[in-house]
PDB file of N, CA and C in Angstrom:
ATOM      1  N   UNK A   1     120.268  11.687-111.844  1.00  0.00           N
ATOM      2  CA  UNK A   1     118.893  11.628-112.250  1.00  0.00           C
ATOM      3  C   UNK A   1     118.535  12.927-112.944  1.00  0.00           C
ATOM      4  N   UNK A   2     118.012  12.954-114.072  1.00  0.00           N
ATOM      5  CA  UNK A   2     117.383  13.925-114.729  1.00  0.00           C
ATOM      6  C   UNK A   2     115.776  14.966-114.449  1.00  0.00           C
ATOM      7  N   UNK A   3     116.161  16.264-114.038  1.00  0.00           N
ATOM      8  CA  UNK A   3     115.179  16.406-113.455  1.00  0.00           C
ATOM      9  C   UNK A   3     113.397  16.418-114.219  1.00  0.00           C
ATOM     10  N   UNK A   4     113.460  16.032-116.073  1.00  0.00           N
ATOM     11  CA  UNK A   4     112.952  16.019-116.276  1.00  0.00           C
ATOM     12  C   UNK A   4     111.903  14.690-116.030  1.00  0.00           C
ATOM     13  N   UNK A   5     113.110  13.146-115.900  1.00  0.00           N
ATOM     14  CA  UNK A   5     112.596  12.435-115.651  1.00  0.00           C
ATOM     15  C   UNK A   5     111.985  12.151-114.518  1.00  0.00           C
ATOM     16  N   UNK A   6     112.553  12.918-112.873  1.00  0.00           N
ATOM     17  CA  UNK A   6     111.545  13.060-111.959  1.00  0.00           C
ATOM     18  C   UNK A   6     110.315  13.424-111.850  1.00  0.00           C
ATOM     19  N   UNK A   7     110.072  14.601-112.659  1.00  0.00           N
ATOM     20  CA  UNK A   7     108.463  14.776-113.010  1.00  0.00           C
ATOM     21  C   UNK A   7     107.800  14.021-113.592  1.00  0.00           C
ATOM     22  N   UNK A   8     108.696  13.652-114.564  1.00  0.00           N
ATOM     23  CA  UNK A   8     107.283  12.659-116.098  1.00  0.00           C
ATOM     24  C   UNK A   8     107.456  11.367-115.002  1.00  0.00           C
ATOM     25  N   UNK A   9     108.006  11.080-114.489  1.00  0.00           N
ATOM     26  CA  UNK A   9     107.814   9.712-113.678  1.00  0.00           C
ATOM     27  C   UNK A   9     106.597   9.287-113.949  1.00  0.00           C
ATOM     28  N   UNK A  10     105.387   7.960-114.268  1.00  0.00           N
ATOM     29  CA  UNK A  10     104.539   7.734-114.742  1.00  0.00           C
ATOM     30  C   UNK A  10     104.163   6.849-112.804  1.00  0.00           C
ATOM     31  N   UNK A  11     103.131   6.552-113.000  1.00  0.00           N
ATOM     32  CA  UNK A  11     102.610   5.583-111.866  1.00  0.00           C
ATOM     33  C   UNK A  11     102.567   6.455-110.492  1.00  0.00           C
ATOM     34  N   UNK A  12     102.871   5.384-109.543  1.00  0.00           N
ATOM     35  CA  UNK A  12     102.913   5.790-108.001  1.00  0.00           C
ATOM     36  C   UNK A  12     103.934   6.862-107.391  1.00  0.00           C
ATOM     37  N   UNK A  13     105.258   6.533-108.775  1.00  0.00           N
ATOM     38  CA  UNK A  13     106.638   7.350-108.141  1.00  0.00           C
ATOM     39  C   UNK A  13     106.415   8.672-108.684  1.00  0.00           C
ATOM     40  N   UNK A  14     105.218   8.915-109.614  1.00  0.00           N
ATOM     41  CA  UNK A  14     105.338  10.151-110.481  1.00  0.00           C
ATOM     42  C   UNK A  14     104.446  10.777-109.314  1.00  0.00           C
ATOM     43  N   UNK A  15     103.479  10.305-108.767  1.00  0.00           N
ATOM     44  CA  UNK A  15     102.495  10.520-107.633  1.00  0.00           C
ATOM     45  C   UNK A  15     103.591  11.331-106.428  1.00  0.00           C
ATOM     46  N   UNK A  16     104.206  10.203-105.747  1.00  0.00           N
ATOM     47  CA  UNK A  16     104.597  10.285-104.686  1.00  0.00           C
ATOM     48  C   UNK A  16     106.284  11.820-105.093  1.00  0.00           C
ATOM     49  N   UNK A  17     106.699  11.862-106.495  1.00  0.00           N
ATOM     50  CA  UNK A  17     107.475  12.932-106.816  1.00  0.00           C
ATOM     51  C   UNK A  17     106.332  14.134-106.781  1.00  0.00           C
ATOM     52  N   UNK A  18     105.225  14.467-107.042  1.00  0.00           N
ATOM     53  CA  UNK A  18     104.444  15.803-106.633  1.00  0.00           C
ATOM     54  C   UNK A  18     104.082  16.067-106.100  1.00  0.00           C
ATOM     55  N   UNK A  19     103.936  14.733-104.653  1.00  0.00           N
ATOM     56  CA  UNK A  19     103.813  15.164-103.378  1.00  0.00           C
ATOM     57  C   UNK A  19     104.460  15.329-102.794  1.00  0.00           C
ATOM     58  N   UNK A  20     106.121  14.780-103.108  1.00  0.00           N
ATOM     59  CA  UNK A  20     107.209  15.648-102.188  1.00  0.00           C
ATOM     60  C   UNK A  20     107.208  16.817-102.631  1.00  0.00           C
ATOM     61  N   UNK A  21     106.956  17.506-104.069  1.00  0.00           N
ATOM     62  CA  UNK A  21     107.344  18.517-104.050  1.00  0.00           C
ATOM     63  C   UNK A  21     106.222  19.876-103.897  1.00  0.00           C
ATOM     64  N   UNK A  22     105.389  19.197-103.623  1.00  0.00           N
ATOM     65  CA  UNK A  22     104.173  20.151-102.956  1.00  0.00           C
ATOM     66  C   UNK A  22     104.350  20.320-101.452  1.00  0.00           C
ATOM     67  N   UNK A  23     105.001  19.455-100.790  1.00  0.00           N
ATOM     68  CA  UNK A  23     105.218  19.288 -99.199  1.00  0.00           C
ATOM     69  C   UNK A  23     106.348  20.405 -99.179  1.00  0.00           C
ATOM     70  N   UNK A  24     107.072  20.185-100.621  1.00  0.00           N
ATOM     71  CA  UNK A  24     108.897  21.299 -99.892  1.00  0.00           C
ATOM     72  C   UNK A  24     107.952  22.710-100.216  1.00  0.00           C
ATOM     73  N   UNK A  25     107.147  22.866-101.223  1.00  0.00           N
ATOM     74  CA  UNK A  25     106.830  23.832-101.427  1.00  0.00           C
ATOM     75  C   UNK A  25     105.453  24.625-100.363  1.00  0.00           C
ATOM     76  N   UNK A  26     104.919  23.656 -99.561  1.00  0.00           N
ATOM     77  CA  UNK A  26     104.367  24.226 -98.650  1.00  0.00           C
ATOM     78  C   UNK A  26     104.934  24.219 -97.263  1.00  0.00           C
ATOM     79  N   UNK A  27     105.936  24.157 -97.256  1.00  0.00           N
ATOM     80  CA  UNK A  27     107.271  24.636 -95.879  1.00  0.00           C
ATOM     81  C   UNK A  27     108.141  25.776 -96.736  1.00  0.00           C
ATOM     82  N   UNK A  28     108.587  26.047 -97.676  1.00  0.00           N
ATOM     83  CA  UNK A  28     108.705  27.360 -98.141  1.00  0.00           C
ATOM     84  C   UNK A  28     107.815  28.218 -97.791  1.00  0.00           C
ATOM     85  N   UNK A  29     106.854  27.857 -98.370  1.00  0.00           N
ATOM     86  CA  UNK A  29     105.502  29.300 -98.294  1.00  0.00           C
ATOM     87  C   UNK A  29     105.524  29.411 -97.021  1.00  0.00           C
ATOM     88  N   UNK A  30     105.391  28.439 -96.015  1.00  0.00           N
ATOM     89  CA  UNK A  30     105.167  28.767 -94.230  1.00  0.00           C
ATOM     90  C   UNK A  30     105.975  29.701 -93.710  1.00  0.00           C
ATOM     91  N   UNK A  31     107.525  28.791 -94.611  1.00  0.00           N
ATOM     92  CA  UNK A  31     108.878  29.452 -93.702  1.00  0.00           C
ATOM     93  C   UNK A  31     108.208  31.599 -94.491  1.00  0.00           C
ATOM     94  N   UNK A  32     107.781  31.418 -95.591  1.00  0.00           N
ATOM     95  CA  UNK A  32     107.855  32.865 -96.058  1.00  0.00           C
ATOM     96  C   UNK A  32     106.894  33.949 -95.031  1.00  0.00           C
ATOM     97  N   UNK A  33     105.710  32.900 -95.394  1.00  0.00           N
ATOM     98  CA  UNK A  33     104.375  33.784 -94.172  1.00  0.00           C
ATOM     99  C   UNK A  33     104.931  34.364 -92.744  1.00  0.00           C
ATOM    100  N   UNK A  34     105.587  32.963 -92.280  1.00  0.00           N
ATOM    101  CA  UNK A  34     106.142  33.314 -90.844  1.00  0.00           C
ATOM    102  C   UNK A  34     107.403  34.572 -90.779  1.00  0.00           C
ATOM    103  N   UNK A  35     108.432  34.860 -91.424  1.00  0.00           N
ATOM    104  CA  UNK A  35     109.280  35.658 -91.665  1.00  0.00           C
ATOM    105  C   UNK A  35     108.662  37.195 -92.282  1.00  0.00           C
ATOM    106  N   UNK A  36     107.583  36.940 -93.274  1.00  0.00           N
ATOM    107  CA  UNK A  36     106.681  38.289 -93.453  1.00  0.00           C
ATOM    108  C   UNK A  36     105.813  38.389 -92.095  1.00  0.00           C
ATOM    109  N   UNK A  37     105.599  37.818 -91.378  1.00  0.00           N
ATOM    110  CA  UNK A  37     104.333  38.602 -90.167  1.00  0.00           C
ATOM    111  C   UNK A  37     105.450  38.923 -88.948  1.00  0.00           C
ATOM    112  N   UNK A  38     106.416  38.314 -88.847  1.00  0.00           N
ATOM    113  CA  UNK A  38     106.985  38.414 -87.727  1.00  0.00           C
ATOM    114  C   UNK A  38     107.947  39.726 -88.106  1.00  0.00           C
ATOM    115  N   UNK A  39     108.354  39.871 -89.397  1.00  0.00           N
ATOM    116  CA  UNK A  39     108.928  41.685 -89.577  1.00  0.00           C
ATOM    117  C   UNK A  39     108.008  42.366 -89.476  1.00  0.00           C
ATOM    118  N   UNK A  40     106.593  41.969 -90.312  1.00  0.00           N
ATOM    119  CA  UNK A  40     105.479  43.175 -89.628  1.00  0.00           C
ATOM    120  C   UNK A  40     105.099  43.424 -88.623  1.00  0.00           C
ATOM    121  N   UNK A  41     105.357  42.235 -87.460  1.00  0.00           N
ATOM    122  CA  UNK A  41     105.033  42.483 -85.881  1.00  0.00           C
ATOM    123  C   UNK A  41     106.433  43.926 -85.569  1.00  0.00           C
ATOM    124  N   UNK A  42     107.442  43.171 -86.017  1.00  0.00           N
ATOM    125  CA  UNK A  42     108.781  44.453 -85.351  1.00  0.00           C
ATOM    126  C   UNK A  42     108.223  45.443 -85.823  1.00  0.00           C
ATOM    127  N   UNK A  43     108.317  45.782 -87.259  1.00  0.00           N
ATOM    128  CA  UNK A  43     107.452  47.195 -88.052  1.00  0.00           C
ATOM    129  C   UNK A  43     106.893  47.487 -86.804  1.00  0.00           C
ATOM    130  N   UNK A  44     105.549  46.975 -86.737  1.00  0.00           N
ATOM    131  CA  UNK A  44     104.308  47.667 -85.971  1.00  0.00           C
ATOM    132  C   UNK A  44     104.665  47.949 -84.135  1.00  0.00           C
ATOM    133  N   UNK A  45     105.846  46.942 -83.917  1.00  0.00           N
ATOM    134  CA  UNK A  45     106.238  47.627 -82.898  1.00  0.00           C
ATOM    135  C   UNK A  45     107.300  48.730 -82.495  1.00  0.00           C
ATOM    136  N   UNK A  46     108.099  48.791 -83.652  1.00  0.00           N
ATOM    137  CA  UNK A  46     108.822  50.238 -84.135  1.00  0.00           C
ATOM    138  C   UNK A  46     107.722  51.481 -84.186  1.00  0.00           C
ATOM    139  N   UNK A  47     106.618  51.398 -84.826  1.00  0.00           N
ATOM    140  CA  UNK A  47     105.601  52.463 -85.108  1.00  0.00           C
ATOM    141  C   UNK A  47     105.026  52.964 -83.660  1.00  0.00           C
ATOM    142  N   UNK A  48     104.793  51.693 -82.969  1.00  0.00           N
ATOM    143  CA  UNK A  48     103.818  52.045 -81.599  1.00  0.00           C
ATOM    144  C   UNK A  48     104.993  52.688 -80.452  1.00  0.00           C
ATOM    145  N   UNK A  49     105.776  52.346 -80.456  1.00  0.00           N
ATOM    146  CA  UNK A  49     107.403  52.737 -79.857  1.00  0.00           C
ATOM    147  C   UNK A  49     107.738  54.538 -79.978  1.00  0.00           C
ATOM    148  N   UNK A  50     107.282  54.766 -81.587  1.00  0.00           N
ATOM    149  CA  UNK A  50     107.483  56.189 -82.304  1.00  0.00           C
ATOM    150  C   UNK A  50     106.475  57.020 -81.530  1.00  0.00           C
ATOM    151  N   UNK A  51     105.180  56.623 -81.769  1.00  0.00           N
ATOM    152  CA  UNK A  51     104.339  57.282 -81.450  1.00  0.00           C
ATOM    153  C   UNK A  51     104.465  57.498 -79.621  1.00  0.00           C
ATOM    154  N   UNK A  52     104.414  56.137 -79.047  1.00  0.00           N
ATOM    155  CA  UNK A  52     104.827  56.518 -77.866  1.00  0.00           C
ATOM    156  C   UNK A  52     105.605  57.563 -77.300  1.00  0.00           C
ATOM    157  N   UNK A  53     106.699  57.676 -77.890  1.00  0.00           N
ATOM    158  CA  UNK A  53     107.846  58.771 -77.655  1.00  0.00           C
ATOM    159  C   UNK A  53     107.025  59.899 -77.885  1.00  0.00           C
ATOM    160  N   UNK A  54     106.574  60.444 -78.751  1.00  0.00           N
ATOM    161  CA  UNK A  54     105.593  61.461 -79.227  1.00  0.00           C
ATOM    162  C   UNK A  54     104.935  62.162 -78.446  1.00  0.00           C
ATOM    163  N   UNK A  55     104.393  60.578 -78.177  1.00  0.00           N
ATOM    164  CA  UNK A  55     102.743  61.126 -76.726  1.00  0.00           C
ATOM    165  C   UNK A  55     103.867  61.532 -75.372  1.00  0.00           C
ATOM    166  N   UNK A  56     104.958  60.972 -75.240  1.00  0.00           N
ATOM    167  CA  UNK A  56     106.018  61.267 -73.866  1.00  0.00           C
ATOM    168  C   UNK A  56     106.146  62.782 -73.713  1.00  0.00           C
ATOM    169  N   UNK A  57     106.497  63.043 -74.877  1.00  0.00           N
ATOM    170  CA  UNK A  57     107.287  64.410 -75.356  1.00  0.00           C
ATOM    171  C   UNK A  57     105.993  65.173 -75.191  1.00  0.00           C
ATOM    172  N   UNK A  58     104.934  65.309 -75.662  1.00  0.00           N
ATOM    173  CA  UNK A  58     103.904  66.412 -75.577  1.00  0.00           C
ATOM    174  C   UNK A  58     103.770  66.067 -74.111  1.00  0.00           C
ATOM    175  N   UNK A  59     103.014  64.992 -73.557  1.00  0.00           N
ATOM    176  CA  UNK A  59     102.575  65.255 -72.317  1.00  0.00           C
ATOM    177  C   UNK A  59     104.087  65.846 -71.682  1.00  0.00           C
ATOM    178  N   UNK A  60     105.254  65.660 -71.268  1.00  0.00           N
ATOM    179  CA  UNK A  60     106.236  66.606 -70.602  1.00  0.00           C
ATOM    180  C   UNK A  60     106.644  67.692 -71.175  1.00  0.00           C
ATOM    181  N   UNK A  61     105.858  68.217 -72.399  1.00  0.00           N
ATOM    182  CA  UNK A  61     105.839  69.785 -72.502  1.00  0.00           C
ATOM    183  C   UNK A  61     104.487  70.813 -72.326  1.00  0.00           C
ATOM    184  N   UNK A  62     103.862  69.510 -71.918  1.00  0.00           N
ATOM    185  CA  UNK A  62     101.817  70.109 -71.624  1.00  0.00           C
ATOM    186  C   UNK A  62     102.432  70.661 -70.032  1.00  0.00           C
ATOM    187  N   UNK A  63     102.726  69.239 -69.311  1.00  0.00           N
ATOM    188  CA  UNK A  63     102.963  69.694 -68.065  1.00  0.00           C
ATOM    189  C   UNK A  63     103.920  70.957 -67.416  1.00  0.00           C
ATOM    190  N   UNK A  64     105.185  70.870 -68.519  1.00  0.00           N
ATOM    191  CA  UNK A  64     105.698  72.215 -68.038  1.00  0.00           C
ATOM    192  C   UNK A  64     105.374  73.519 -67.905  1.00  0.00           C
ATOM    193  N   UNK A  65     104.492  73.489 -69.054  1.00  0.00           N
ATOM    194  CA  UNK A  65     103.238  74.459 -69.391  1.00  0.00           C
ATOM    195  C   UNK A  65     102.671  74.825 -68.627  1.00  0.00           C
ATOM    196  N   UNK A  66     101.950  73.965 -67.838  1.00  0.00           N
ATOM    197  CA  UNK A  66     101.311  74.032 -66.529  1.00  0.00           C
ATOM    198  C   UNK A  66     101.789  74.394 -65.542  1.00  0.00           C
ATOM    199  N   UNK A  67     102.816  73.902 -65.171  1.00  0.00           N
ATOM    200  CA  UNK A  67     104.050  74.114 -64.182  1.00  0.00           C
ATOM    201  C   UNK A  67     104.129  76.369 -64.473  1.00  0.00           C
ATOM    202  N   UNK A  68     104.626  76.451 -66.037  1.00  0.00           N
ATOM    203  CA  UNK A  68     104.902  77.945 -65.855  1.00  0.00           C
ATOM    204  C   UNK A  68     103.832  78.903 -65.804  1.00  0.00           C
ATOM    205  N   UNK A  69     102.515  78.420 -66.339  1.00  0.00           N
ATOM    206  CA  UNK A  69     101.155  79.169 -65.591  1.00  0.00           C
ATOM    207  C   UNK A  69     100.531  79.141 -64.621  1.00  0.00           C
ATOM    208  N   UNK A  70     101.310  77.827 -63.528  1.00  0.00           N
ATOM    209  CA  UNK A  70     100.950  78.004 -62.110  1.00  0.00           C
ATOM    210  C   UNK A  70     101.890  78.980 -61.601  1.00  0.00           C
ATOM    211  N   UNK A  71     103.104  79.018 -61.809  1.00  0.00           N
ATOM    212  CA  UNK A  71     103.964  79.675 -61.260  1.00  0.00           C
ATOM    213  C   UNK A  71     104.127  81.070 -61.841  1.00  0.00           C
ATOM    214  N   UNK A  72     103.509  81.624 -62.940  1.00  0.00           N
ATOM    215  CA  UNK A  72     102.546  83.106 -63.391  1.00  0.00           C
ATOM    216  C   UNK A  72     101.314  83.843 -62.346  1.00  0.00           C
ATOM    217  N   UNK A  73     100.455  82.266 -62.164  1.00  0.00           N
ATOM    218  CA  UNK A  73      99.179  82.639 -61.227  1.00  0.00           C
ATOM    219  C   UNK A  73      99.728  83.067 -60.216  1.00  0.00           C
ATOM    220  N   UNK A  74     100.636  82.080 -59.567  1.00  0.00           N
ATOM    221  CA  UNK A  74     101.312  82.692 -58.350  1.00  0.00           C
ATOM    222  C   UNK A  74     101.764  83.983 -57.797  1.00  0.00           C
ATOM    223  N   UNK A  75     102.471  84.515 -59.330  1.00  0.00           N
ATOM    224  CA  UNK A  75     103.125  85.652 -59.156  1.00  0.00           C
ATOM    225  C   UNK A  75     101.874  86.740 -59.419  1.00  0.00           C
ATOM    226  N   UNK A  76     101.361  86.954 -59.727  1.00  0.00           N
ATOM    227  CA  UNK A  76      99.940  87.694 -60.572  1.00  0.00           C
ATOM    228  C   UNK A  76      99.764  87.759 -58.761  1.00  0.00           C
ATOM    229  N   UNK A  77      98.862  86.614 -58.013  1.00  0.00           N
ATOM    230  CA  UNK A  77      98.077  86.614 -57.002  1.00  0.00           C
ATOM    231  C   UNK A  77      99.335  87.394 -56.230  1.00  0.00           C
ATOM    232  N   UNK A  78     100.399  87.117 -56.078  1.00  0.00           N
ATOM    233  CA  UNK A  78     101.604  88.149 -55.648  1.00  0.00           C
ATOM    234  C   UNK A  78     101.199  89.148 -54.880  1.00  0.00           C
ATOM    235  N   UNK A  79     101.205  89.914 -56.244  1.00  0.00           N
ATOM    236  CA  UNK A  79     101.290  91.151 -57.384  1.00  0.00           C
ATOM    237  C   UNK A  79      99.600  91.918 -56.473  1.00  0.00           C
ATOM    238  N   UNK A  80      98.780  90.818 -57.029  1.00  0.00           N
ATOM    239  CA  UNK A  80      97.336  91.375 -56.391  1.00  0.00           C
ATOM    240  C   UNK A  80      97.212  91.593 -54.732  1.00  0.00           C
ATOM    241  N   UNK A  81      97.487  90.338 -54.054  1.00  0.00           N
ATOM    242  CA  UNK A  81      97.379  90.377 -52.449  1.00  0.00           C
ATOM    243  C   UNK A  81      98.529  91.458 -52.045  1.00  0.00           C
ATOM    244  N   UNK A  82      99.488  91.778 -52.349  1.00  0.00           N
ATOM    245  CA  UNK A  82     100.834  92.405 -51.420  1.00  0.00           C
ATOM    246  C   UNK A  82     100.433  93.481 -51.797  1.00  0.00           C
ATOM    247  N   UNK A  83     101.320  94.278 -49.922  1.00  0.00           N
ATOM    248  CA  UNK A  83     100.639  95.351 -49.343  1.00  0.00           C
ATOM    249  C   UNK A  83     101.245  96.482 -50.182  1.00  0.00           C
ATOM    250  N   UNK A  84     102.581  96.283 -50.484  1.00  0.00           N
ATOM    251  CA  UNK A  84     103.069  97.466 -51.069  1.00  0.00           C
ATOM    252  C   UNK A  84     102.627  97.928 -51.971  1.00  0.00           C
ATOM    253  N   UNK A  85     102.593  99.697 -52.005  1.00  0.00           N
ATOM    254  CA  UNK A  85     102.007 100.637 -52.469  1.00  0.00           C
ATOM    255  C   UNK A  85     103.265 101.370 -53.640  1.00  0.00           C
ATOM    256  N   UNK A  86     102.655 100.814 -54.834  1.00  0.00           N
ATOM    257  CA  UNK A  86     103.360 101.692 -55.443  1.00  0.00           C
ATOM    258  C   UNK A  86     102.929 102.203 -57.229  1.00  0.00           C
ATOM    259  N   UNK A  87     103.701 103.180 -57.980  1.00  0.00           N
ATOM    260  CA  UNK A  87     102.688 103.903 -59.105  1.00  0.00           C
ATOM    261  C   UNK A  87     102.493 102.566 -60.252  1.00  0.00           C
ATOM    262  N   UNK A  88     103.858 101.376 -60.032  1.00  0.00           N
ATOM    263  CA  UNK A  88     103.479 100.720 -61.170  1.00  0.00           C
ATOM    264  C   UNK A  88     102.265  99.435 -60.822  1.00  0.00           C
ATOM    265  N   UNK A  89     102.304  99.384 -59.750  1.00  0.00           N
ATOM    266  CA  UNK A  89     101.378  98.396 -59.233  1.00  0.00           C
ATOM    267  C   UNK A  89      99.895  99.099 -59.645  1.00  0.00           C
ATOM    268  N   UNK A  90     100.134 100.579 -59.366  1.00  0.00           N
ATOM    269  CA  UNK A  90      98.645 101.286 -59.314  1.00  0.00           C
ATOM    270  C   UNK A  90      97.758 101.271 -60.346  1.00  0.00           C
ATOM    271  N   UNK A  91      98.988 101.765 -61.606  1.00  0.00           N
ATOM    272  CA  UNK A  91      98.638 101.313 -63.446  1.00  0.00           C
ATOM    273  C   UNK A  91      98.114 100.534 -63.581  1.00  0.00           C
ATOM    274  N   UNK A  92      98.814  99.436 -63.218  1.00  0.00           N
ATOM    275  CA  UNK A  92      98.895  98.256 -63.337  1.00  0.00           C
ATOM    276  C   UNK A  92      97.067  97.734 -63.319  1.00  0.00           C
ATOM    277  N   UNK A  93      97.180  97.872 -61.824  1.00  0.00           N
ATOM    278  CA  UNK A  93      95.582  97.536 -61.566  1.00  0.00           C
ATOM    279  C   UNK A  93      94.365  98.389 -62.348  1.00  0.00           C
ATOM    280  N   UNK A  94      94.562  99.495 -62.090  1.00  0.00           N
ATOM    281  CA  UNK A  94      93.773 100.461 -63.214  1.00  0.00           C
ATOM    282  C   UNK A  94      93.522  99.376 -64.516  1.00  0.00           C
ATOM    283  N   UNK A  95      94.569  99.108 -65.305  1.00  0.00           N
ATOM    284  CA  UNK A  95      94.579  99.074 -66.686  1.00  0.00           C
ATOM    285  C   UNK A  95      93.548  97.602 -66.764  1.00  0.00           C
ATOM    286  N   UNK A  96      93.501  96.587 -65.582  1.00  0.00           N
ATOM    287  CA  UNK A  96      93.049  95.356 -65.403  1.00  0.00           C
ATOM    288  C   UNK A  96      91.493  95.373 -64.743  1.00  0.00           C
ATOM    289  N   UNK A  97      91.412  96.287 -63.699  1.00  0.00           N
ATOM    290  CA  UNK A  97      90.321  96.625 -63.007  1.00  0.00           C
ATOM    291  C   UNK A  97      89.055  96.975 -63.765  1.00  0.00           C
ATOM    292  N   UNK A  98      88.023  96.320 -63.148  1.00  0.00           N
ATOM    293  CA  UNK A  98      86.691  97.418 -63.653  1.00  0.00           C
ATOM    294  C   UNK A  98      86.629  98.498 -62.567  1.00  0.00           C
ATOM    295  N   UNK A  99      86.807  98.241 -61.609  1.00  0.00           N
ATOM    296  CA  UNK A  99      86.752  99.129 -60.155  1.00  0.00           C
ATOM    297  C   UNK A  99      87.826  99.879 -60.105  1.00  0.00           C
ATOM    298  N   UNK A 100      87.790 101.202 -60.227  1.00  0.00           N
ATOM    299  CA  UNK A 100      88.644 101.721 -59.366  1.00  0.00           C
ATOM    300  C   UNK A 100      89.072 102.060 -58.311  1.00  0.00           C
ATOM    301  N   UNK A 101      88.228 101.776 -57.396  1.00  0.00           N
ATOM    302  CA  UNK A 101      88.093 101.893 -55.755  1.00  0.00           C
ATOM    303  C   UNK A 101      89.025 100.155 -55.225  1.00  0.00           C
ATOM    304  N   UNK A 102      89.011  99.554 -56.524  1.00  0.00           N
ATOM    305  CA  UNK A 102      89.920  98.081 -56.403  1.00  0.00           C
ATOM    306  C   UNK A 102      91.033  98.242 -55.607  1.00  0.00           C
ATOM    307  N   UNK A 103      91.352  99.333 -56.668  1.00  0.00           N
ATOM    308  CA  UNK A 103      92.777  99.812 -56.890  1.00  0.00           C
ATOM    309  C   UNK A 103      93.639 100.765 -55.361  1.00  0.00           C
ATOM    310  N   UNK A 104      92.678 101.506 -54.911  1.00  0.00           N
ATOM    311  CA  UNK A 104      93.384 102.278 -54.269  1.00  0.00           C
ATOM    312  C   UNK A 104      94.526 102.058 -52.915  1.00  0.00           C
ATOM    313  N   UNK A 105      94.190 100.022 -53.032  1.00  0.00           N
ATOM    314  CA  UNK A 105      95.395  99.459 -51.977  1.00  0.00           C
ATOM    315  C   UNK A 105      96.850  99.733 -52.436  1.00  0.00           C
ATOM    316  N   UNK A 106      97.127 100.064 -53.982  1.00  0.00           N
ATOM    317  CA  UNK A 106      98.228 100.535 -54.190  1.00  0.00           C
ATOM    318  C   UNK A 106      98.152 101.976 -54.634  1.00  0.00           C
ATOM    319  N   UNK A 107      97.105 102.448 -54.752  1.00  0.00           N
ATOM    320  CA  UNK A 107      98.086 103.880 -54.845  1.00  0.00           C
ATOM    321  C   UNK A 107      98.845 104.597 -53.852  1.00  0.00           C
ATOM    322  N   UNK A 108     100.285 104.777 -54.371  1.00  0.00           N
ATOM    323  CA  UNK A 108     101.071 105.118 -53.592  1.00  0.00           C
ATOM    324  C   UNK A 108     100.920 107.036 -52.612  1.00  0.00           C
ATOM    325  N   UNK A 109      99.755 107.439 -53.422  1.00  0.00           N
ATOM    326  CA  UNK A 109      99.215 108.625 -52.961  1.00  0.00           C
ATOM    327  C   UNK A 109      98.007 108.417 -52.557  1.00  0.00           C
ATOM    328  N   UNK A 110      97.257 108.141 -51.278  1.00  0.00           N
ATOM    329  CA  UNK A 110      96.390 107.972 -51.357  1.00  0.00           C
ATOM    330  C   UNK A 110      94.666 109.286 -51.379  1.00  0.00           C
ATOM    331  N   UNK A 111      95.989 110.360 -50.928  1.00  0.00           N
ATOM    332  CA  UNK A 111      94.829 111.746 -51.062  1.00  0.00           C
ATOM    333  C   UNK A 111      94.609 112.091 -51.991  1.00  0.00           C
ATOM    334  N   UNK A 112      95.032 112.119 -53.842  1.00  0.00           N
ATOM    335  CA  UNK A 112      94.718 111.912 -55.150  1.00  0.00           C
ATOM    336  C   UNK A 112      93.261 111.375 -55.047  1.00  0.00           C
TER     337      UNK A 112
END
């Protein structure tokens, strides 16, 4: 059969030839829509996946953060509460203090 004569077909068969081929051609377009949204679903769940990792990674380097300025405070409050008396502790407080009368739990001289 000649495909020109399938189109010019005249009457009912010329009818019923542009409605098969409007039917194949609207299951193409479907099969196309469906295959374009369903790679843009993966896309968009590759993207949200990325970003996720992202947000993982900062929040477990916020927290370590936290982790090494608690464990600074710690040492600082140390540093401040303990009894021992000595010249670098004494500086020390001086240089931080408004009070100097703060200070005199470490000076290691206390008749100065």
């Amino acid at each position: 059969m000649n495909p020109l004569s399938f189109l010019a077909a005249a009457g009912f068969k010329g009818l019923a030839n542009w409605i098969w081929i409007a039917i194949v051609g609207a299951v193409i377009a479907s099969i196309w829509a469906f295959v374009a949204i369903t790679d843009r679903r993966h896309e968009n769940t590759l993207d949200i996946a990325r970003e996720a990792g992202g947000t993982a990674a900062i929040v477990a380097g916020q927290a370590q953060t936290l982790n090494q300025l608690g464990d600074a405070n710690d040492a600082a409050q140390d540093l401040r509460t303990g009894g021992k008396r000595s010249a670098a502790r004494y500086s020390g407080c001086l240089l931080d203090s408004r009070d100097k009368a703060a200070c005199e739990r470490f000076n290691p001289d206390p008749h100065r």
